[in-house]
PDB file of N, CA and C in Angstrom:
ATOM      1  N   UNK A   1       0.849  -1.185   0.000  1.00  0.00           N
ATOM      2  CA  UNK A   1       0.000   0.000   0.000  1.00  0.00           C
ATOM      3  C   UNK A   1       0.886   1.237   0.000  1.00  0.00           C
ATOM      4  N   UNK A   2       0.788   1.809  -0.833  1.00  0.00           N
ATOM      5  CA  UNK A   2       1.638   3.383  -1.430  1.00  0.00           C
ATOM      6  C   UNK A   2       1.323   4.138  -0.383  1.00  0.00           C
ATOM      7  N   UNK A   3       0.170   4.474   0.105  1.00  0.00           N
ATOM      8  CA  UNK A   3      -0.836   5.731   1.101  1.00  0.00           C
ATOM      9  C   UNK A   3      -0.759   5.071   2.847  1.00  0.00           C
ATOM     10  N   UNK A   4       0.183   4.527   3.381  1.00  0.00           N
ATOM     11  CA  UNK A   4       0.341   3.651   4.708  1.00  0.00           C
ATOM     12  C   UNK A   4      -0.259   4.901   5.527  1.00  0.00           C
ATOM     13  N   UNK A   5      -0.487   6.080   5.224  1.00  0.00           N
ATOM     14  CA  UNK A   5      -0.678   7.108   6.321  1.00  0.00           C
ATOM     15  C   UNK A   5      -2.429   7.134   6.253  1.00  0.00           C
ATOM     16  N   UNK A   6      -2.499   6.856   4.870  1.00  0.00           N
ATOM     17  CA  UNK A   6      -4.218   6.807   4.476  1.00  0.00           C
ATOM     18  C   UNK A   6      -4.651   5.462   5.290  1.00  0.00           C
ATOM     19  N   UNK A   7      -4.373   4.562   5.342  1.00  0.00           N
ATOM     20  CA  UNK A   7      -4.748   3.314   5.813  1.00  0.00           C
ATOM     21  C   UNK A   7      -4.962   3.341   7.573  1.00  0.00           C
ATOM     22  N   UNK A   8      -3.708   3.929   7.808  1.00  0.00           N
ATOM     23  CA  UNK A   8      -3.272   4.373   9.749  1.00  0.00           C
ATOM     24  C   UNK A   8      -5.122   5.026   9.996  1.00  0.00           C
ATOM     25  N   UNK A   9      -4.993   5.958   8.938  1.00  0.00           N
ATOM     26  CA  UNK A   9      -6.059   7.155   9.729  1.00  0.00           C
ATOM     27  C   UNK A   9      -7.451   6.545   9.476  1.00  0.00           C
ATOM     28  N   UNK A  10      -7.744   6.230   8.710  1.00  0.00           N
ATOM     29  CA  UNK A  10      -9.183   5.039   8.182  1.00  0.00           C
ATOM     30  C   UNK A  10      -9.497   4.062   9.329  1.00  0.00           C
ATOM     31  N   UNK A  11      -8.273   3.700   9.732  1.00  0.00           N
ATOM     32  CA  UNK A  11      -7.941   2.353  10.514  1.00  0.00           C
ATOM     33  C   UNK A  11      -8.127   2.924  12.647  1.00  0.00           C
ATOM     34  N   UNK A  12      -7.865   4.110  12.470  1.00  0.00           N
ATOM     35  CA  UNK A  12      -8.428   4.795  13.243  1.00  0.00           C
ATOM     36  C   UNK A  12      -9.197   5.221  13.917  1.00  0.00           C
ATOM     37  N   UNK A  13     -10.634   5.313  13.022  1.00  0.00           N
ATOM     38  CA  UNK A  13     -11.969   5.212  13.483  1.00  0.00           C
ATOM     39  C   UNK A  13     -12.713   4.453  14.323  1.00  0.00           C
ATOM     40  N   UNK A  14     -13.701   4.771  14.667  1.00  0.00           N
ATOM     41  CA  UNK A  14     -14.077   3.171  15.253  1.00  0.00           C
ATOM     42  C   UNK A  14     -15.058   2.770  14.350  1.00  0.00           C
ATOM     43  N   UNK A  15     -14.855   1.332  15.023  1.00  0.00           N
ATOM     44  CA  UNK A  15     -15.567   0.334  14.583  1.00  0.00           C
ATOM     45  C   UNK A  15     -15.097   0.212  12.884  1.00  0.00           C
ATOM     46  N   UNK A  16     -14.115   0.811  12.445  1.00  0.00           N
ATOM     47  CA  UNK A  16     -13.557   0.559  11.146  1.00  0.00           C
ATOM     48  C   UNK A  16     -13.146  -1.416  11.034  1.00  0.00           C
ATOM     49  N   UNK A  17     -13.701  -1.998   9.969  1.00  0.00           N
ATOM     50  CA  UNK A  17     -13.204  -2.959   9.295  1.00  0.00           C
ATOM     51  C   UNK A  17     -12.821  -2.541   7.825  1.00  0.00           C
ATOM     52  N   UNK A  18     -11.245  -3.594   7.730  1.00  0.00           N
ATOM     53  CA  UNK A  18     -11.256  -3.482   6.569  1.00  0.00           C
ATOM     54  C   UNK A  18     -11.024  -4.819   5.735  1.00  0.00           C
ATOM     55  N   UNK A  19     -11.502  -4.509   4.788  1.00  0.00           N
ATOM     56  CA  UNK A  19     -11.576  -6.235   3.712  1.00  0.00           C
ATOM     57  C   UNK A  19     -11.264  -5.745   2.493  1.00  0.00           C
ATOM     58  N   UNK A  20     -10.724  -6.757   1.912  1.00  0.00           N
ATOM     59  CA  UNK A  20      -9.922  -6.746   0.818  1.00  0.00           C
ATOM     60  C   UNK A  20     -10.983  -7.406  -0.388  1.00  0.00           C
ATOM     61  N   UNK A  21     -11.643  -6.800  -1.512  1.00  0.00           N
ATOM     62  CA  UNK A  21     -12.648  -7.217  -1.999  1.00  0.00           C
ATOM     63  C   UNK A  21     -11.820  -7.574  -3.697  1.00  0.00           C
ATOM     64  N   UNK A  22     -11.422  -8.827  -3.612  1.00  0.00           N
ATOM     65  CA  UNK A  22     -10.537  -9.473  -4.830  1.00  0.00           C
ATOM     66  C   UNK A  22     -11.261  -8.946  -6.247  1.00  0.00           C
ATOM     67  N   UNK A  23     -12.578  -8.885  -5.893  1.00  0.00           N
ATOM     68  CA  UNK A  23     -12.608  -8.794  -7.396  1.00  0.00           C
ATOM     69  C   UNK A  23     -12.433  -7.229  -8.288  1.00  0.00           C
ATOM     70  N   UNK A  24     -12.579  -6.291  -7.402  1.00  0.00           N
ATOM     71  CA  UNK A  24     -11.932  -5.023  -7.622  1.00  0.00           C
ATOM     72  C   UNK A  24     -10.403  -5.194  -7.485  1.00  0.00           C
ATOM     73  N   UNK A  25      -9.795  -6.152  -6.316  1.00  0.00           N
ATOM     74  CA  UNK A  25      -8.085  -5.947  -6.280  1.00  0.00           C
ATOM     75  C   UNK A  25      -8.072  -4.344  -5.561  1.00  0.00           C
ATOM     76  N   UNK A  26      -8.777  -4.126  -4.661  1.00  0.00           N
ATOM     77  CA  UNK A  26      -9.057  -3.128  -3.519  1.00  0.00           C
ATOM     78  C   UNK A  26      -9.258  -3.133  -1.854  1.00  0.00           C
ATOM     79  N   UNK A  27      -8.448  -2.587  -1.178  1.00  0.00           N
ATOM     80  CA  UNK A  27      -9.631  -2.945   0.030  1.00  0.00           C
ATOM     81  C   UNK A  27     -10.313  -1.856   0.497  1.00  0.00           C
ATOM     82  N   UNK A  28     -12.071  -2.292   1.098  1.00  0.00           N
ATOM     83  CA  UNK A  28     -12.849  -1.521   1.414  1.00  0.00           C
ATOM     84  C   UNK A  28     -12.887  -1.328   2.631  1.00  0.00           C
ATOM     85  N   UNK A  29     -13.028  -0.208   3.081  1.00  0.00           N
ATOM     86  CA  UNK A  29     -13.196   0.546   4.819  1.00  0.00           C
ATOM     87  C   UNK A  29     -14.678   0.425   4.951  1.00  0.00           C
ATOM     88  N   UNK A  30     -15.252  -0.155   5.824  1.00  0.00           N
ATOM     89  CA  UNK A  30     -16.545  -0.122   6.165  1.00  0.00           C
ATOM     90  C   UNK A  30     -17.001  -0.123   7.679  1.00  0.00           C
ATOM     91  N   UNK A  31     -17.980   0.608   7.868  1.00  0.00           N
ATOM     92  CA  UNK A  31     -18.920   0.936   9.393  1.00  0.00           C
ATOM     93  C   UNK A  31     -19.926   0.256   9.119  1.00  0.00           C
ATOM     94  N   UNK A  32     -20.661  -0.976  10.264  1.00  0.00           N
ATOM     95  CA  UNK A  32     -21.626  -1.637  10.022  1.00  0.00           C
ATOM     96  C   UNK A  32     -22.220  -2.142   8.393  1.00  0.00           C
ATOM     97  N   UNK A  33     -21.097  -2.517   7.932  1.00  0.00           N
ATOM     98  CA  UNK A  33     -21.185  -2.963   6.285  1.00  0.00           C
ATOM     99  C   UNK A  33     -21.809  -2.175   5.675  1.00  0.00           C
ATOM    100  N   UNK A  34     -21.105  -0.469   5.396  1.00  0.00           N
ATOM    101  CA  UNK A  34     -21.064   0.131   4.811  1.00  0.00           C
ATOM    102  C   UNK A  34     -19.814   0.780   4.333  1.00  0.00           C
ATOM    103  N   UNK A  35     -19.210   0.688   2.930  1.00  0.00           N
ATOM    104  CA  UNK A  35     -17.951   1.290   2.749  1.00  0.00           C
ATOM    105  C   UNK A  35     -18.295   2.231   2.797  1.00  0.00           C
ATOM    106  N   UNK A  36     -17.211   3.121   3.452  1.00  0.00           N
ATOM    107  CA  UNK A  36     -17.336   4.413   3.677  1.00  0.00           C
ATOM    108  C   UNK A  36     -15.948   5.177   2.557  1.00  0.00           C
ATOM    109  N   UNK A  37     -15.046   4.093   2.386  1.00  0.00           N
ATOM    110  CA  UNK A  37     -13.832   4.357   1.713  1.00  0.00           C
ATOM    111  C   UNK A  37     -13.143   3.127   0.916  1.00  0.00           C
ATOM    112  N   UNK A  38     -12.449   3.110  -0.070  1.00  0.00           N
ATOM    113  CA  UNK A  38     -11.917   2.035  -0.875  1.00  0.00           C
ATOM    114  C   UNK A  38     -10.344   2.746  -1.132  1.00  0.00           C
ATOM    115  N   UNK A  39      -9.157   1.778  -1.278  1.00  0.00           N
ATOM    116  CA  UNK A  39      -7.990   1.889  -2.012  1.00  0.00           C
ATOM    117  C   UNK A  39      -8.088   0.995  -3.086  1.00  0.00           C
ATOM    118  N   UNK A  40      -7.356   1.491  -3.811  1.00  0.00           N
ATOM    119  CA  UNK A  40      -7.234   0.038  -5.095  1.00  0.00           C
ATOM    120  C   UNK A  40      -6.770   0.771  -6.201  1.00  0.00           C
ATOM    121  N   UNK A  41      -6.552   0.381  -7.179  1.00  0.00           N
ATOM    122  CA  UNK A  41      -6.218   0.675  -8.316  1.00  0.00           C
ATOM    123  C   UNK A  41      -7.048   0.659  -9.285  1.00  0.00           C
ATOM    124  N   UNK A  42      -6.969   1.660 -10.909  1.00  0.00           N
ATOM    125  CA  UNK A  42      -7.942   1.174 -11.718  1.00  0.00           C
ATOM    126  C   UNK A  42      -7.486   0.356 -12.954  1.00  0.00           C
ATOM    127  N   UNK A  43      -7.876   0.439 -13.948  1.00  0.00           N
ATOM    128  CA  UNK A  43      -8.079  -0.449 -14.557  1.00  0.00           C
ATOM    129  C   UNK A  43      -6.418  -0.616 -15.592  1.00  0.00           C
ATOM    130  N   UNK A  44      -5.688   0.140 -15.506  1.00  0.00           N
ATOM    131  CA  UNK A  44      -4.315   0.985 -16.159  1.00  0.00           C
ATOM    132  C   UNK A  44      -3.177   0.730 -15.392  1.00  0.00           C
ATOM    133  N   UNK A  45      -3.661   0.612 -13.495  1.00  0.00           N
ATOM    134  CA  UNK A  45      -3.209  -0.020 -12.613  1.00  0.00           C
ATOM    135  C   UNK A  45      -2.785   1.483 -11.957  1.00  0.00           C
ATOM    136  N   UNK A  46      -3.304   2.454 -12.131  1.00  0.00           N
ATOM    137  CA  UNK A  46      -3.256   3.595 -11.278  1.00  0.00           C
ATOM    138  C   UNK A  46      -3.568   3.935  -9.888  1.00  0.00           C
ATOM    139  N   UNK A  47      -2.696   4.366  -9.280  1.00  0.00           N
ATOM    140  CA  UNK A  47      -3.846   4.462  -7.204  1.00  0.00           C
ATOM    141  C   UNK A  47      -4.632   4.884  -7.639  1.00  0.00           C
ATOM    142  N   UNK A  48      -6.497   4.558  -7.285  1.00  0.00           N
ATOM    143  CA  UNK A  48      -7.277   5.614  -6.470  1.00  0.00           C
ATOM    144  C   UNK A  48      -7.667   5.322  -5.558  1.00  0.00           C
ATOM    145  N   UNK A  49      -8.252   6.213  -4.978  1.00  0.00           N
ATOM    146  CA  UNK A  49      -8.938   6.345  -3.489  1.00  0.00           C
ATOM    147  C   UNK A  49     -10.404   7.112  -3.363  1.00  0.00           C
ATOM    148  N   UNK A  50     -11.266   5.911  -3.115  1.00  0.00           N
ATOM    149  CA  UNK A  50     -12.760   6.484  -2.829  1.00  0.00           C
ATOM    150  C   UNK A  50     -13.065   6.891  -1.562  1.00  0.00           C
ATOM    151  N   UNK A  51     -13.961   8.143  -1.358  1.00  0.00           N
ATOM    152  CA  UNK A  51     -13.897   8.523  -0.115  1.00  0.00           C
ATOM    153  C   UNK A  51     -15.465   8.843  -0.620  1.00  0.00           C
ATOM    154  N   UNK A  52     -16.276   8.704   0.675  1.00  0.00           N
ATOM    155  CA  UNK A  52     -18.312   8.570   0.602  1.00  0.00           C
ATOM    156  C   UNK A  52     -17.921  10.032   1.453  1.00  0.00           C
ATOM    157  N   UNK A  53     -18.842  11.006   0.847  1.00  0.00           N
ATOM    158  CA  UNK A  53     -18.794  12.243   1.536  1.00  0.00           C
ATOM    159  C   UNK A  53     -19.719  13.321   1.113  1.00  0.00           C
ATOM    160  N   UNK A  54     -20.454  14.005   1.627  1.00  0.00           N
ATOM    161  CA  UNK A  54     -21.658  15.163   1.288  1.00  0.00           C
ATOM    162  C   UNK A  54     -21.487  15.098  -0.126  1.00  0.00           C
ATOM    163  N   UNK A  55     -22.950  14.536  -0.905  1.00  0.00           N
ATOM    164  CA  UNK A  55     -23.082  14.719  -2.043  1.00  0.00           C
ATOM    165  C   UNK A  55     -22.569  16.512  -2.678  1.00  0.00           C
ATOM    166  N   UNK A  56     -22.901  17.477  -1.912  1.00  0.00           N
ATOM    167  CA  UNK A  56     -22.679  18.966  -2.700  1.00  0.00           C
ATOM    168  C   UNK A  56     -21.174  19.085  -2.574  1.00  0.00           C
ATOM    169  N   UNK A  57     -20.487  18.630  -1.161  1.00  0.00           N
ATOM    170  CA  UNK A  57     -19.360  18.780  -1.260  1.00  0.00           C
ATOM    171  C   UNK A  57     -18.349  17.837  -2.161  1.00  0.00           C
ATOM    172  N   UNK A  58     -18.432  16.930  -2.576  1.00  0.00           N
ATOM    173  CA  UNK A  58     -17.824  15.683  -3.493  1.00  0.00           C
ATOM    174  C   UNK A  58     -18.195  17.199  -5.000  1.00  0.00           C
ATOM    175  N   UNK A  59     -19.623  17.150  -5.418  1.00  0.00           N
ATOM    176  CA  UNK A  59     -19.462  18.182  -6.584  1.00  0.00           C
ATOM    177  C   UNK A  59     -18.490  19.455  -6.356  1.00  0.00           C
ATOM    178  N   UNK A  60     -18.995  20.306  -5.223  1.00  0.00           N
ATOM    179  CA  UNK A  60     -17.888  21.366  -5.210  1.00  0.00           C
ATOM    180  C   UNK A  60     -15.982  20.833  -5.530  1.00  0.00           C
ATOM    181  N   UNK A  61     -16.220  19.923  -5.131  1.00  0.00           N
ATOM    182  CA  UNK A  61     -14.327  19.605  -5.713  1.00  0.00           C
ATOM    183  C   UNK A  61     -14.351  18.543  -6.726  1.00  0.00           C
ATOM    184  N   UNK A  62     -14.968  17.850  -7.207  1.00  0.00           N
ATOM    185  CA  UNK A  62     -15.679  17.533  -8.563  1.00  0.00           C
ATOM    186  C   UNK A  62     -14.959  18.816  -9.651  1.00  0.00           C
ATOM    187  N   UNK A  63     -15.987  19.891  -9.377  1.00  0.00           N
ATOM    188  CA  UNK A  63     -15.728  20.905 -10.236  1.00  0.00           C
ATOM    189  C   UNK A  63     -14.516  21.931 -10.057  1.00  0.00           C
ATOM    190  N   UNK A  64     -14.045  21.855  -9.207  1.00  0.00           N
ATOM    191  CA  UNK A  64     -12.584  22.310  -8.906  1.00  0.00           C
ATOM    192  C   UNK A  64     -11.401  22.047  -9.470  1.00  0.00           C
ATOM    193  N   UNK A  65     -11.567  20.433  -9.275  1.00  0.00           N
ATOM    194  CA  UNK A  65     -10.474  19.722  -9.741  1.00  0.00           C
ATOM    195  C   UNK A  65     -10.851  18.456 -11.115  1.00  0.00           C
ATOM    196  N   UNK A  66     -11.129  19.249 -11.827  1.00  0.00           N
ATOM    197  CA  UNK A  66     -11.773  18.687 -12.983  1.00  0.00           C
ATOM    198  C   UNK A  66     -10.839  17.499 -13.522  1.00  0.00           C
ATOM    199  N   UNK A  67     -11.022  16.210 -13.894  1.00  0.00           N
ATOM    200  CA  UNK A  67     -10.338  15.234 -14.383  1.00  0.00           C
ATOM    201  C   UNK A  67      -9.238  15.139 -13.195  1.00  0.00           C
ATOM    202  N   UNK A  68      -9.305  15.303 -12.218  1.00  0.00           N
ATOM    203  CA  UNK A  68      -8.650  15.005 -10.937  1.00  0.00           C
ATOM    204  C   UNK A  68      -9.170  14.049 -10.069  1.00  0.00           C
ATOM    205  N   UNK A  69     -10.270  14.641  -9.914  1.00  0.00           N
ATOM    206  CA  UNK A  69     -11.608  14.408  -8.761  1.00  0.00           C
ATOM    207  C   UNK A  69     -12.641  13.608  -9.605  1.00  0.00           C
ATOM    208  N   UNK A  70     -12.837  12.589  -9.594  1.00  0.00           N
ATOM    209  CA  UNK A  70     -14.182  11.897 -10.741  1.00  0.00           C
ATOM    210  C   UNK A  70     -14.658  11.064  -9.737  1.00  0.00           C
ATOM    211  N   UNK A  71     -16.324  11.010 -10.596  1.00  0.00           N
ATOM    212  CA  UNK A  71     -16.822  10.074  -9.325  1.00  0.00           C
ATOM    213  C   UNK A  71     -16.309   8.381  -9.114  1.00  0.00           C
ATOM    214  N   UNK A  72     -16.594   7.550  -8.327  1.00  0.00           N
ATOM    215  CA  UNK A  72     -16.137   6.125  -8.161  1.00  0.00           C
ATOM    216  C   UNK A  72     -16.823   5.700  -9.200  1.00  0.00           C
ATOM    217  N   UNK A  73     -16.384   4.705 -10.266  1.00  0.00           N
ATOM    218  CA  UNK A  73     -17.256   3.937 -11.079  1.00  0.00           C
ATOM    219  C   UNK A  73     -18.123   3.075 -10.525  1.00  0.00           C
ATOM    220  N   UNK A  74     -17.409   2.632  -9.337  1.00  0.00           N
ATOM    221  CA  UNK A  74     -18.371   1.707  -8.694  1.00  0.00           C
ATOM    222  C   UNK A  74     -19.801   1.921  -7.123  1.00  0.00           C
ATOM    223  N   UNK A  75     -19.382   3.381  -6.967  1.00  0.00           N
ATOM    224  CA  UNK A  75     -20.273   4.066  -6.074  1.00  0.00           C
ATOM    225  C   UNK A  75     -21.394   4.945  -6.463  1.00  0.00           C
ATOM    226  N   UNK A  76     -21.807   4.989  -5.600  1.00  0.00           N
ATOM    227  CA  UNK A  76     -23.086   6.186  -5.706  1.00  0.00           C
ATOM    228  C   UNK A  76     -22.705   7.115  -6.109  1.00  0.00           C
ATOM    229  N   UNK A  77     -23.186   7.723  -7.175  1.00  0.00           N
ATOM    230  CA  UNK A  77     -22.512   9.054  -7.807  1.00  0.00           C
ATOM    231  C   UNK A  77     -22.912  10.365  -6.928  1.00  0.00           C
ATOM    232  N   UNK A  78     -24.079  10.172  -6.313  1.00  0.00           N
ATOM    233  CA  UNK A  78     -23.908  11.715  -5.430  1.00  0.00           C
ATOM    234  C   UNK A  78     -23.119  11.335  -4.075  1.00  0.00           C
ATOM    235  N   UNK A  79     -22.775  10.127  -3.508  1.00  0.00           N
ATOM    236  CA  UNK A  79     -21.738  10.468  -2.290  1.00  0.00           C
ATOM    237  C   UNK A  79     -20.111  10.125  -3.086  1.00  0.00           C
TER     238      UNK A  79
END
């Protein structure tokens, strides 16, 4: 894991589990089996990192950081 400081602070929370979900080749951070966060790579084999967070605020840096910031392919597009 490239981000060991991202993992520490995730890992931090409570009641944080984390599982490693093979068929993405990711692991997911979840509260009462809900990911709240994912590491993994995409499809090119690039880091990303999903983070679930205020639908307006995810757009406000959405549109900030244009082709930076994109939504998860595999999440809810407004968190």
């Amino acid at each position: 894991m490239k981000y060991k400081w991202l993992d520490k602070h995730l890992l931090s929370q409570k009641k944080v589990v984390k599982e490693y979900q093979n068929d993405w080749k990711a692991y997911k951070y979840m509260i009462s089996d809900k990911m709240f966060a994912m590491y993994g790579t995409d499809k090119t084999g690039k880091d990303i990192i999903t983070l679930k967070l205020d639908p307006d605020y995810g757009r406000e840096l959405r549109e900030h950081y244009k082709g930076i910031i994109i939504p998860g392919y595999y999440m809810n597009k407004d968190h």
